[in-house]
Protein backbone atom coordinates (compact mmCIF):
# COMPACT_ATOMS: atom_id res chain seq x y z
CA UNK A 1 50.35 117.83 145.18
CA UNK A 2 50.90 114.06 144.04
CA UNK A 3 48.49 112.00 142.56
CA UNK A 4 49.14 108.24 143.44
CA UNK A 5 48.47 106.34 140.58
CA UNK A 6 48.53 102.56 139.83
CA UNK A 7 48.96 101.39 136.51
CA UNK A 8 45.81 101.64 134.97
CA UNK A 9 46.32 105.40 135.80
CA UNK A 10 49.38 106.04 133.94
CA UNK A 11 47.46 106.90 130.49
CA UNK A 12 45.90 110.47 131.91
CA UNK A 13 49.54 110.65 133.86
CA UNK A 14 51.32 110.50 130.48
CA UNK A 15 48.68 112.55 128.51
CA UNK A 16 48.60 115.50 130.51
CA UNK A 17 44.87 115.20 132.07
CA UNK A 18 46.72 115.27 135.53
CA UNK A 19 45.38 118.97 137.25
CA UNK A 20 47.89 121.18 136.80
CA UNK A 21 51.10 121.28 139.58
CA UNK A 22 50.78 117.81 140.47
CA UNK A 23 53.50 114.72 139.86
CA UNK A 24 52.55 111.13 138.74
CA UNK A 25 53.65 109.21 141.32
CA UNK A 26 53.56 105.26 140.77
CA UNK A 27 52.34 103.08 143.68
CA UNK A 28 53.66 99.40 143.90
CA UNK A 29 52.71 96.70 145.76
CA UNK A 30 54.78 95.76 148.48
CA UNK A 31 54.57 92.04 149.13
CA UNK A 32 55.40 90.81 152.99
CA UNK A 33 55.42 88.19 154.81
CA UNK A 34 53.76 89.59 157.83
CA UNK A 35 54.10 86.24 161.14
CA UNK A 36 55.02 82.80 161.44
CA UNK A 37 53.25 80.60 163.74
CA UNK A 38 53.34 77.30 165.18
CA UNK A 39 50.69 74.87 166.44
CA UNK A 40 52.10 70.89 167.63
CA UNK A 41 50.40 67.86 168.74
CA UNK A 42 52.17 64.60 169.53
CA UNK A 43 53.73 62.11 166.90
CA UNK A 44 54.83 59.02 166.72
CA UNK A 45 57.77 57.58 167.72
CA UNK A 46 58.43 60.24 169.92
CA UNK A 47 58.61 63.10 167.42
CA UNK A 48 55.74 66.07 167.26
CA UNK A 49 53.76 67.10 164.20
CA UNK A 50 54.20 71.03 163.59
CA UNK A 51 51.52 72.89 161.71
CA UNK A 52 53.84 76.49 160.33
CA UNK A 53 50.98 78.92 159.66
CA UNK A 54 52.55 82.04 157.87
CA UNK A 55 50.33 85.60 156.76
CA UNK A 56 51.60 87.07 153.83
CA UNK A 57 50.45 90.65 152.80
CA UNK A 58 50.19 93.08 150.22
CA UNK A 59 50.61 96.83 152.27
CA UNK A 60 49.94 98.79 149.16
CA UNK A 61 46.33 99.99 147.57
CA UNK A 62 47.45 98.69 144.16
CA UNK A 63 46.78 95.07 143.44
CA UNK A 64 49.94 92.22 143.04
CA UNK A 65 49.00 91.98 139.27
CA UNK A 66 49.87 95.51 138.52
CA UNK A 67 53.55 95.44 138.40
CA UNK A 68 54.98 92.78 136.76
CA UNK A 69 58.67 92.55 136.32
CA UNK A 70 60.24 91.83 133.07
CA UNK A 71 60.52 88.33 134.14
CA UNK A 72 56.99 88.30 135.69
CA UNK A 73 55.90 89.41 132.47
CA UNK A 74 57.62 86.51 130.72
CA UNK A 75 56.76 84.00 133.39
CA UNK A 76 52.98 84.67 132.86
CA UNK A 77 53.59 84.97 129.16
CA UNK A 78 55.03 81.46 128.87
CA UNK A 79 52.94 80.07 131.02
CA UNK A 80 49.32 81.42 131.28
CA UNK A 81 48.51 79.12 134.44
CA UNK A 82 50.56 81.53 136.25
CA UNK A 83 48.97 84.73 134.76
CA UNK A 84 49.06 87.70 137.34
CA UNK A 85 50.54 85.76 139.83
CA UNK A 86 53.59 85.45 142.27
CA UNK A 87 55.45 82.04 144.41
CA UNK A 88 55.63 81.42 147.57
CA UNK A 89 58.31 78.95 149.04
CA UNK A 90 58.46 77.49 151.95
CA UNK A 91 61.47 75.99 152.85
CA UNK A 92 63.23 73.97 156.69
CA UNK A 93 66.74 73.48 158.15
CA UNK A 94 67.82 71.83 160.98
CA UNK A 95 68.83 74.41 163.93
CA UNK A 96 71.27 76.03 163.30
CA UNK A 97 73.55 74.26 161.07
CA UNK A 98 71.47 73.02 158.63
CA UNK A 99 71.01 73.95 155.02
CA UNK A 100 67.30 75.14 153.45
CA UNK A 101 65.39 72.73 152.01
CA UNK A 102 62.44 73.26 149.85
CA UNK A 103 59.13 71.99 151.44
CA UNK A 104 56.32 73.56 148.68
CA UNK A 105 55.78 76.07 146.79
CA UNK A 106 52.25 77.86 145.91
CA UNK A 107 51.29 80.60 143.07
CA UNK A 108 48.64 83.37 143.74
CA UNK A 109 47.93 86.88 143.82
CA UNK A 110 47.07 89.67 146.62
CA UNK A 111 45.09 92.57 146.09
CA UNK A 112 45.12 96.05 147.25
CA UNK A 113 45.73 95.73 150.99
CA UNK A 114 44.86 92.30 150.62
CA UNK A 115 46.12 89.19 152.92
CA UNK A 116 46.39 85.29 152.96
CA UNK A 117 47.39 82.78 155.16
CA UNK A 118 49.11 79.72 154.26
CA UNK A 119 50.26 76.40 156.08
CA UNK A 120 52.19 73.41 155.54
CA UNK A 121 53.42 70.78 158.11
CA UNK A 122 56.29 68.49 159.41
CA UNK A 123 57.31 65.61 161.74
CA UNK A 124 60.21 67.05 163.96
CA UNK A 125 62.17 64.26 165.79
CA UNK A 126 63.17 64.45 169.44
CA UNK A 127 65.65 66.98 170.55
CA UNK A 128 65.63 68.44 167.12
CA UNK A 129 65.15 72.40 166.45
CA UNK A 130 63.90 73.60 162.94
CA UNK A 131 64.03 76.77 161.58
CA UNK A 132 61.68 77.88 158.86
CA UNK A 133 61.50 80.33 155.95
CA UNK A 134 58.92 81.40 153.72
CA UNK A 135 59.51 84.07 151.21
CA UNK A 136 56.90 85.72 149.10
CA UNK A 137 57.57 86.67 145.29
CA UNK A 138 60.87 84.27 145.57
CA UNK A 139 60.99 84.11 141.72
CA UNK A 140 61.16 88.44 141.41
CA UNK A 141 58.14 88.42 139.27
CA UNK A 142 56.59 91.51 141.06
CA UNK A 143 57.91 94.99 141.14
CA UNK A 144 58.07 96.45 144.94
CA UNK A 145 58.25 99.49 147.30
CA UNK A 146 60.40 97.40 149.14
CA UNK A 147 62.42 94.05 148.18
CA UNK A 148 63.48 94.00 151.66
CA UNK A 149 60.86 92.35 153.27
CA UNK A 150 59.89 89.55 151.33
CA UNK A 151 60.77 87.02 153.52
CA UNK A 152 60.68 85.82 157.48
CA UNK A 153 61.93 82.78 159.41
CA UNK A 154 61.13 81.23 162.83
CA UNK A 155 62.87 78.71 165.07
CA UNK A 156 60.88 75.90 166.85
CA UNK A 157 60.68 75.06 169.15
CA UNK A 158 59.97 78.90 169.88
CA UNK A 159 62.79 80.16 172.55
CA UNK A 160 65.60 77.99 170.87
C-alpha cells in the first residue's frame, strides 16, 4: 500500500504515524503546457493581428507551491514578490529559420489540478509564418513528475 503524500504530509511520513506496510510516496506537481491557439482579424498595412491563447496545467493533486527547487527556494527568498510562484515565457520566430525571441513573461502559481489560460498578441506581416513557444516553469523553480513537458510550440498560420 502507498500513501501519496504532498509535503505537508511528510512529518507523519518521517515519524512513523504512516499504518504499518505502507511507503511514503511524494507527489509533485507536474506543470504543462496543455494547447496553443490562434484567433486573427485583419491589420493594417496588409499584415493580421494574432491573438496566441495558450492553457497551462498543473496534472498533479499537490499544489505548484509545494515543491520548490533549490533555486525556487532562493528565487522566492530573494525576492518575496515572487513567493510560491513559477514564469512563464512566451517567446516568436520567424518560420522556420528564425531565432526565439522573448515576447513576455508572467509569474503565478497552479494548484492541485488547477489550470490557466494566458494570451499575448502580434502583428504578422504578409507572407510571413511564425512559430510560437511558451514554456511553463522556464526558470526550474518547481520540482516535477516530469520536466519533459514543460513546454509547446505552434506554427501560424496553422498548416504551414
Amino acid at each position: 500500500m502507498a500513501a501519496a503524500l504532498g509535503i505537508g504530509m511528510i512529518g507523519p511520513a518521517l515519524s512513523g504515524q504512516l499504518p504499518k506496510g505502507s511507503v511514503a510516496k511524494i507527489v509533485r506537481p507536474d506543470l504543462l503546457v496543455e494547447k496553443i491557439e490562434f484567433t486573427t482579424s485583419p491589420g493594417p498595412n496588409k499584415t493580421t493581428n494574432v491573438l496566441i491563447t495558450y492553457t497551462m496545467a498543473n496534472d498533479s493533486t499537490v499544489a505548484s507551491r509545494t515543491s520548490p527547487t533549490a533555486a525556487g527556494k532562493q528565487m522566492w527568498k530573494t525576492n518575496p514578490v515572487t513567493s510560491c510562484m513559477f514564469e512563464v515565457l512566451m517567446e516568436k520566430r520567424s518560420y522556420p529559420n528564425g531565432l526565439f525571441h522573448y515576447v513576455g513573461a508572467i509569474q503565478l502559481e497552479l494548484g492541485p489540478n488547477g489550470r490557466q489560460t494566458g494570451t499575448f498578441s502580434d502583428s504578422v506581416p504578409a507572407r510571413t509564418s511564425r512559430e510560437y513557444r511558451v514554456r511553463i516553469d522556464s526558470q526550474n523553480w518547481i520540482a516535477e513528475k516530469d520536466e519533459t513537458n514543460n513546454e509547446r510550440t505552434a506554427i501560424w498560420p496553422v498548416g504551414t
